[in-house]
Protein backbone atom coordinates (compact mmCIF):
# COMPACT_ATOMS: atom_id res chain seq x y z
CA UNK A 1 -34.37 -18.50 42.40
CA UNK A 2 -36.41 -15.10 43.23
CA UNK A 3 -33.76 -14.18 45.99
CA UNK A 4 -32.49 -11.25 44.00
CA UNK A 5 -35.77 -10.03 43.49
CA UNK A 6 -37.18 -7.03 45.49
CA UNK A 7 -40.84 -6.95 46.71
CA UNK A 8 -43.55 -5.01 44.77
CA UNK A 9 -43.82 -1.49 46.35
CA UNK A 10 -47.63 -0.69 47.23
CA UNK A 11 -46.60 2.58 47.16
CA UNK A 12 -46.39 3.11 43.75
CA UNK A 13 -49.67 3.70 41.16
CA UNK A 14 -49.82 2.95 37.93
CA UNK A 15 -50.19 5.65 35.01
CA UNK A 16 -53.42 6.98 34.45
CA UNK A 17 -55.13 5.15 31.94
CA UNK A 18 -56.13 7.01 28.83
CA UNK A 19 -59.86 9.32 28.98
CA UNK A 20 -61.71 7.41 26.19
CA UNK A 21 -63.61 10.44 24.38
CA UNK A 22 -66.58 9.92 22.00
CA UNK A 23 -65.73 11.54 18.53
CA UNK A 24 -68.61 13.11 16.72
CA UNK A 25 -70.12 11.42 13.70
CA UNK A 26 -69.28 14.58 11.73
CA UNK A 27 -65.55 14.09 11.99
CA UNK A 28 -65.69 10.46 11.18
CA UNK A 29 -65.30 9.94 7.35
CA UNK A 30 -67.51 7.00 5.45
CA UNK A 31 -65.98 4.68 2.85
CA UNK A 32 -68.35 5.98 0.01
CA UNK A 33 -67.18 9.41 0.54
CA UNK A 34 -63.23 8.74 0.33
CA UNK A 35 -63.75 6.64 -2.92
CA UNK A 36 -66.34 9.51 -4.46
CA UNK A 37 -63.25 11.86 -3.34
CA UNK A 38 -60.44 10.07 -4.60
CA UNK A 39 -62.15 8.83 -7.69
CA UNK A 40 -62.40 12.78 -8.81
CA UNK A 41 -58.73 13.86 -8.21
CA UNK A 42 -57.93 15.92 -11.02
CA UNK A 43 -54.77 14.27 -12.90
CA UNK A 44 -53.61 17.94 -13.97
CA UNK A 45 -52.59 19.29 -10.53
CA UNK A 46 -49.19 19.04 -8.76
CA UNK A 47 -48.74 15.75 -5.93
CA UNK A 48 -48.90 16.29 -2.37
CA UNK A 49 -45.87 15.90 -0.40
CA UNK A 50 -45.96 12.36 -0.90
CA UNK A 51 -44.70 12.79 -4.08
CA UNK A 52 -47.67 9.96 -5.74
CA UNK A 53 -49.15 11.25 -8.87
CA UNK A 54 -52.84 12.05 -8.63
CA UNK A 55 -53.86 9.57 -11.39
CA UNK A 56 -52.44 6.57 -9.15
CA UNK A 57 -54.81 7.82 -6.32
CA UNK A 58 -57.38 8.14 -9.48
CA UNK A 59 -57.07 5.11 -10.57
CA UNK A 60 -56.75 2.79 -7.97
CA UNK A 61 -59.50 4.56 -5.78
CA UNK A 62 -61.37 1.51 -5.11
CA UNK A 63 -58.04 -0.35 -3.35
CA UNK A 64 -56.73 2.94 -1.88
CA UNK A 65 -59.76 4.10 -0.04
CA UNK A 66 -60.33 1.52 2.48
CA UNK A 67 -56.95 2.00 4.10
CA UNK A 68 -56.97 6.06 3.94
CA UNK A 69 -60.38 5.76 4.90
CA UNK A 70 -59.05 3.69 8.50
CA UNK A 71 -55.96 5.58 8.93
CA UNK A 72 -58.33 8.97 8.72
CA UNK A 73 -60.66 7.52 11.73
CA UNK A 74 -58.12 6.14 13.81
CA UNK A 75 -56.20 9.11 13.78
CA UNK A 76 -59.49 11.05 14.67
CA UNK A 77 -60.24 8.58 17.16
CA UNK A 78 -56.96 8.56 18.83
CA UNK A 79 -56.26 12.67 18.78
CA UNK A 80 -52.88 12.00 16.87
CA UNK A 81 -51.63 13.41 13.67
CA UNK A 82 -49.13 11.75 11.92
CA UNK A 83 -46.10 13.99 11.19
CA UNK A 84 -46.36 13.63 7.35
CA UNK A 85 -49.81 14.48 7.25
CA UNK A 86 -48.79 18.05 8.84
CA UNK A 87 -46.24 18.80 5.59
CA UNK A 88 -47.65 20.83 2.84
CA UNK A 89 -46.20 22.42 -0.15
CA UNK A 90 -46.79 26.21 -0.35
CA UNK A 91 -45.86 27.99 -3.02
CA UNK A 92 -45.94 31.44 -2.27
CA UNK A 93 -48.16 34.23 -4.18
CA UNK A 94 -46.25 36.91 -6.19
């Protein structure tokens, strides 16, 4: 059945496993501060890039904080930036 088969090769090493770094509790974002944050978005202002309109983030605060809250700390945690989170709208200064 495993005729086909090669033999392992001891030659060969396997990737490096990934450094595990400790982050610093000041880059780590709490819960209480996300909802206190998104509970305050003023309504008035333009969206982000995302195109939701501040009052959904307002108003739904409590619901949206716990996942933008994770997503935040894992990306933190794992030193990777999602590519939306690097798009801004500028509007240039006359």
């Amino acid at each position: 059945m495993a005729d086909d088969l090669s033999p392992p090769d001891d030659n060969i090493t396997p990737p490096p496993s990934k450094v595990v770094r400790l982050v610093p509790d000041e880059f780590i974002i709490i819960l209480a501060d996300v909802e206190c944050k998104l509970s305050r978005i003023n309504v008035h202002k333009a969206p982000g890039p995302d195109g939701l309109p501040n009052w959904l983030l307002r108003d739904f605060f409590s619901q949206l904080a716990g996942a933008v809250c994770a997503v935040y700390n894992a990306s933190v945690r794992e030193e990777v930036v999602s590519s939306q989170w690097k798009k801004a709208n500028v509007v240039p200064v006359p």
